[in-house]
Protein backbone atom coordinates (compact mmCIF):
# COMPACT_ATOMS: atom_id res chain seq x y z
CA UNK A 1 90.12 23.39 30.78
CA UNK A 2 87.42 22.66 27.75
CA UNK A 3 85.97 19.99 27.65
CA UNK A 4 87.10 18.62 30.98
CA UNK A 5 83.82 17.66 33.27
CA UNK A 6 84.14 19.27 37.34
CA UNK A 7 84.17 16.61 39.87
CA UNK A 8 82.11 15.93 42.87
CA UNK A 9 82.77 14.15 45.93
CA UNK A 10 80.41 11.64 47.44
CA UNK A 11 80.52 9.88 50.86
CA UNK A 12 79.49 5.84 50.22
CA UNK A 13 78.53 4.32 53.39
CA UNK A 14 77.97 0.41 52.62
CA UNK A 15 75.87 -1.76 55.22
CA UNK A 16 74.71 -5.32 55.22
CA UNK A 17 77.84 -7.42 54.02
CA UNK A 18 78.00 -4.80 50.80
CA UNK A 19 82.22 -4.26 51.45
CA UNK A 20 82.60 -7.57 51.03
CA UNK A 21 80.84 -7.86 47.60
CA UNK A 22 82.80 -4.48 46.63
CA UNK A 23 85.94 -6.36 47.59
CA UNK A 24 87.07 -3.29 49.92
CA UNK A 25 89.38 -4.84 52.65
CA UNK A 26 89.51 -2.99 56.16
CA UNK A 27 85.78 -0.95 55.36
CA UNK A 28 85.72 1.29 58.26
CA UNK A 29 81.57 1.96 58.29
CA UNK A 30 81.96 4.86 60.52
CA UNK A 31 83.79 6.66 58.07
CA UNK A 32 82.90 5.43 54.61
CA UNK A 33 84.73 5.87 51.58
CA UNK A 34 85.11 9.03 49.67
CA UNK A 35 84.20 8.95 45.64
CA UNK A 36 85.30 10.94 43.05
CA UNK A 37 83.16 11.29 40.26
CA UNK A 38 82.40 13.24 37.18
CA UNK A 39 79.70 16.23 38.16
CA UNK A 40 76.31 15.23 36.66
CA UNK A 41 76.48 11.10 37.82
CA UNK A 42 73.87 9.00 38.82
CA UNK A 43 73.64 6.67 41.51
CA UNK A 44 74.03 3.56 38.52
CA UNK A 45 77.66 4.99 38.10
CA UNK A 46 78.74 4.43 42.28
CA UNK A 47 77.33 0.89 41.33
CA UNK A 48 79.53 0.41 38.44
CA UNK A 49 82.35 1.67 40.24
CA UNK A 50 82.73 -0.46 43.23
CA UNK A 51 81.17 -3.59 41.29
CA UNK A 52 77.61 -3.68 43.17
CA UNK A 53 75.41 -6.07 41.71
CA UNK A 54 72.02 -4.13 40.80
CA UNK A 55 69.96 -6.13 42.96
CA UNK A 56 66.48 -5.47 43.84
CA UNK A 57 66.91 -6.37 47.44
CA UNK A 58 69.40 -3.19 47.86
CA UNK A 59 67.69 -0.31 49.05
CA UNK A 60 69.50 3.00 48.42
CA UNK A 61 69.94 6.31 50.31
CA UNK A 62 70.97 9.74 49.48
CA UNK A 63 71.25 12.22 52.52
CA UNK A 64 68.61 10.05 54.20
CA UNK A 65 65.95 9.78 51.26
CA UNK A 66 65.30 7.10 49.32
CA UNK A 67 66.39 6.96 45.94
CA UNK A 68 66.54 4.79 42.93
CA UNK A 69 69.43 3.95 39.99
CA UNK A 70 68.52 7.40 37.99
CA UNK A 71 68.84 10.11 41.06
CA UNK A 72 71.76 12.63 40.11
CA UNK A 73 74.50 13.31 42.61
CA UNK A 74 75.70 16.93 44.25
CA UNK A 75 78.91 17.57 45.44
CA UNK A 76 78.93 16.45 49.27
CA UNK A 77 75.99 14.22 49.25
CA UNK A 78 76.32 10.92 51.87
CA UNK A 79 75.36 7.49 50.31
CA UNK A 80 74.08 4.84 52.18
CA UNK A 81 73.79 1.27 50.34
CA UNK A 82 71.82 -1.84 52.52
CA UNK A 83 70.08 -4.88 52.06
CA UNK A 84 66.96 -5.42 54.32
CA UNK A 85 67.00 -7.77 57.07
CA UNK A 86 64.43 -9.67 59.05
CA UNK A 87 63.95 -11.93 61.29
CA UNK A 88 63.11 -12.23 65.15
């Protein structure tokens, strides 16, 4: 259809308490959640859609690399969203 964008599918794996600030009841980790979103979106928009705060402390993953706010997602790439921890 014209003017209709394709859409990808992303797998979102959030660590580190991050299902409970996207509100997502019953997050099964192992499994993730899969996102639809408009072909040519950047890692900003899975933000915006499950109402992450943009928080320095969150380190971001895309099919193991590290990536920031501005990296473009492919169909089929796996997300991973975590806050360092520390301690002893």
């Amino acid at each position: 259809m014209f003017g209709t964008k394709e859409r990808i599918s992303v797998k979102i794996k959030l660590f580190s308490g991050l299902d409970r600030q996207a509100k997502i009841n019953h997050y099964d980790p192992d499994s993730g959640l899969d996102l639809q979103l408009s072909q040519g979106a950047r890692l900003k928009k899975v933000f915006k859609t499950l109402g992450l705060s943009k928080s320095k402390s969150t380190v971001c993953f895309i099919n193991g690399e590290k990536a920031g706010l501005n990296a473009n997602l492919k169909n089929g790439d796996v997300v991973f969203f975590m806050k360092p921890a520390s301690g002893g």
